[in-house]
N, C-alpha and C. Protein backbone atom coordinates (compact mmCIF):
# COMPACT_ATOMS: atom_id res chain seq x y z
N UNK A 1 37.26 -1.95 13.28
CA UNK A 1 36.42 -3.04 12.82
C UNK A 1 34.98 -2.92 13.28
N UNK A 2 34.96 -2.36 14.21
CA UNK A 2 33.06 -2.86 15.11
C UNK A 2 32.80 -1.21 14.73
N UNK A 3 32.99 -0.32 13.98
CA UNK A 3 32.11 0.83 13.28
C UNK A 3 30.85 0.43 12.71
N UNK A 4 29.68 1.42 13.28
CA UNK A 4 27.99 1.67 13.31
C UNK A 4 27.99 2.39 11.79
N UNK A 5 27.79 1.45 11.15
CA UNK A 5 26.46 1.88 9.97
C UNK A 5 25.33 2.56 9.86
N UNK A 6 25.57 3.75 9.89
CA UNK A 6 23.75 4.44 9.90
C UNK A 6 22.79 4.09 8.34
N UNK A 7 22.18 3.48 8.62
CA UNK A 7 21.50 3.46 6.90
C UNK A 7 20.23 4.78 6.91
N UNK A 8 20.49 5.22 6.18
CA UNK A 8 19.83 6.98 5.76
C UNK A 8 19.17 6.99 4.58
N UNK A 9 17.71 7.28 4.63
CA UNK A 9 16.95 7.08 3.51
C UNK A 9 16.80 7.88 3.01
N UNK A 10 16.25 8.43 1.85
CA UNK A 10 16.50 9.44 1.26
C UNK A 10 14.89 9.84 0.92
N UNK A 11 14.35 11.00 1.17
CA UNK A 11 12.55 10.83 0.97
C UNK A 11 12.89 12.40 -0.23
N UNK A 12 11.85 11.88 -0.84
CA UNK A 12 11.89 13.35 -2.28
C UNK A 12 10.62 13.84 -2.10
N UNK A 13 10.71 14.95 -1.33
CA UNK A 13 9.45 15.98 -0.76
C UNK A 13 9.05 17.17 -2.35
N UNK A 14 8.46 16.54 -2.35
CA UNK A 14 6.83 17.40 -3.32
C UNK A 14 6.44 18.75 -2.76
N UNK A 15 6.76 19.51 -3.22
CA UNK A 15 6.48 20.90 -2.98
C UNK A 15 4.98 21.17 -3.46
N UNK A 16 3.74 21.13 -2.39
CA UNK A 16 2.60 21.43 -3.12
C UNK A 16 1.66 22.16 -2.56
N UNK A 17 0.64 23.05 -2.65
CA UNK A 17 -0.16 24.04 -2.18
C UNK A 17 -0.78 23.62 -0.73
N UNK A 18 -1.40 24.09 0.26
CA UNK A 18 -2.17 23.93 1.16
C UNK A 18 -3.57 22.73 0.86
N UNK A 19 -3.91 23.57 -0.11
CA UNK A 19 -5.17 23.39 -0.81
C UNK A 19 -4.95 21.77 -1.74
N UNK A 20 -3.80 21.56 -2.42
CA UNK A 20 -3.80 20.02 -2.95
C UNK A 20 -3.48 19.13 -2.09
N UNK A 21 -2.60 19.69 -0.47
CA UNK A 21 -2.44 18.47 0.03
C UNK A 21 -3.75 17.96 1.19
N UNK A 22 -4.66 19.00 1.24
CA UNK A 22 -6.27 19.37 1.67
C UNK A 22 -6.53 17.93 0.75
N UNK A 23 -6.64 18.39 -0.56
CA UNK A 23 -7.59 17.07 -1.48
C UNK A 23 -6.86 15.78 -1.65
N UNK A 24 -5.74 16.06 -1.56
CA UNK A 24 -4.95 14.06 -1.58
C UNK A 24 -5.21 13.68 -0.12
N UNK A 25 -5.81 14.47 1.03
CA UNK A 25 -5.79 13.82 2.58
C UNK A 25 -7.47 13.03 1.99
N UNK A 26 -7.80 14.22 1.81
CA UNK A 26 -9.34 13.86 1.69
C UNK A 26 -9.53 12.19 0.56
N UNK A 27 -8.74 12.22 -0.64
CA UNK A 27 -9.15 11.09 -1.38
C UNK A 27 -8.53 10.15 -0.78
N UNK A 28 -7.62 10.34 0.02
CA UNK A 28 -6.85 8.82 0.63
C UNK A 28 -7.31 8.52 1.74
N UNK A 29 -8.63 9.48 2.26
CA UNK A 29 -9.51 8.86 3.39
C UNK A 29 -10.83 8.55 3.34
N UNK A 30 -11.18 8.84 1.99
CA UNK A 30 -11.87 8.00 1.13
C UNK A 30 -11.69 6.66 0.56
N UNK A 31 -10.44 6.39 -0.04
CA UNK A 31 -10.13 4.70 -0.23
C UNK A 31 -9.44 4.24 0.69
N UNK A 32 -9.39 5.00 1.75
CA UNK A 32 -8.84 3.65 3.04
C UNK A 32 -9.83 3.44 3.48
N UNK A 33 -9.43 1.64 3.44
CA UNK A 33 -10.24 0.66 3.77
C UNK A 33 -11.35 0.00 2.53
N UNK A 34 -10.76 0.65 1.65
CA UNK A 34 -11.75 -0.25 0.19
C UNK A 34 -11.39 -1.05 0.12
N UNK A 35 -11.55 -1.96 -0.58
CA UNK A 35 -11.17 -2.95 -1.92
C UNK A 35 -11.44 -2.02 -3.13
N UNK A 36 -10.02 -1.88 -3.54
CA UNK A 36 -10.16 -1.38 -4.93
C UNK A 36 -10.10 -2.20 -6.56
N UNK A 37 -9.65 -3.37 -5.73
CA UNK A 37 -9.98 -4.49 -6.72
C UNK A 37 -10.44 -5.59 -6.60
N UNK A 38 -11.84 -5.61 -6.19
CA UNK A 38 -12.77 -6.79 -5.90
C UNK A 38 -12.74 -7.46 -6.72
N UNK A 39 -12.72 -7.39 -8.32
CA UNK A 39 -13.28 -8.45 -8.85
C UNK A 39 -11.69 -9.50 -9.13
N UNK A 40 -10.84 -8.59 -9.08
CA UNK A 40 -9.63 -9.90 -8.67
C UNK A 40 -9.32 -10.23 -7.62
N UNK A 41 -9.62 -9.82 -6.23
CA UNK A 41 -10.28 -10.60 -4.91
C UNK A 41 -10.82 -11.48 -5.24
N UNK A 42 -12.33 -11.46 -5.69
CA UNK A 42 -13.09 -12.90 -5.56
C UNK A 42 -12.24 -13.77 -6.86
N UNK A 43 -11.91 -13.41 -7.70
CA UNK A 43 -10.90 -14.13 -8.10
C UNK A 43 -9.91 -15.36 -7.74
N UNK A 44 -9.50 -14.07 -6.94
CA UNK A 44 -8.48 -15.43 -5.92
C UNK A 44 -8.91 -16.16 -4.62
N UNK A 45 -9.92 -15.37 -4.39
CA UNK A 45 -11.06 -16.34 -3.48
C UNK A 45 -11.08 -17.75 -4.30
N UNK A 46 -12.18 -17.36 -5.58
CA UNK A 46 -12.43 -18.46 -6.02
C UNK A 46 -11.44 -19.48 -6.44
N UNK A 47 -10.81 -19.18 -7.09
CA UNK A 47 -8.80 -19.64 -7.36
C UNK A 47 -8.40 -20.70 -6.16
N UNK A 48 -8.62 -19.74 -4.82
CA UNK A 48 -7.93 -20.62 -4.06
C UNK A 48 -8.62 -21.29 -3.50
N UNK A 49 -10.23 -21.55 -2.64
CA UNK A 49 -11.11 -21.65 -1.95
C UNK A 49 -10.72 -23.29 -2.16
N UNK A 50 -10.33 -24.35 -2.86
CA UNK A 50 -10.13 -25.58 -3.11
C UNK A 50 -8.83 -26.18 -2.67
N UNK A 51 -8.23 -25.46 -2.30
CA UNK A 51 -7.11 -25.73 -2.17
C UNK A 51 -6.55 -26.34 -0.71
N UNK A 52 -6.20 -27.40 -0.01
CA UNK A 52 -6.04 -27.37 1.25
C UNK A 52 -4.43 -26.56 1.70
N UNK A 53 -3.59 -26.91 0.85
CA UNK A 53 -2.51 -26.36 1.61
C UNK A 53 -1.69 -26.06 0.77
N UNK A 54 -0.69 -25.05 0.75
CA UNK A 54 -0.15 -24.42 -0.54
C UNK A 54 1.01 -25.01 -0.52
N UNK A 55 1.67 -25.35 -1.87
CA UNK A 55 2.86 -26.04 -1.51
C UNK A 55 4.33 -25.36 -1.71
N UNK A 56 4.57 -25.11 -0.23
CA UNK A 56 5.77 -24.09 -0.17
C UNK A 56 6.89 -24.67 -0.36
């Protein structure tokens, strides 16, 4: 009855050159830390900015 469950994830590894995983480091340390979608940010800025308390 009291048997350990291992839960085991399964990851699907991309076989790819030196050189492409060189340029996906480089563009994903380029948009970390953007906003890549500001204008639906201020969106929901503006959306919510009135609001006192959300009703959960």
């Amino acid at each position: 009855m009291g048997q350990d469950k291992k839960t085991v994830k399964k990851a699907n590894i991309i076989s790819m050159s030196k050189a492409t995983k060189q340029k996906i480091a480089e563009v994903a340390e380029e948009i970390n830390g953007k906003n890549l979608f500001t204008d639906k940010i201020e969106l929901a800025k503006k959306t919510l900015q009135n609001l006192k308390s959300l009703p959960i």
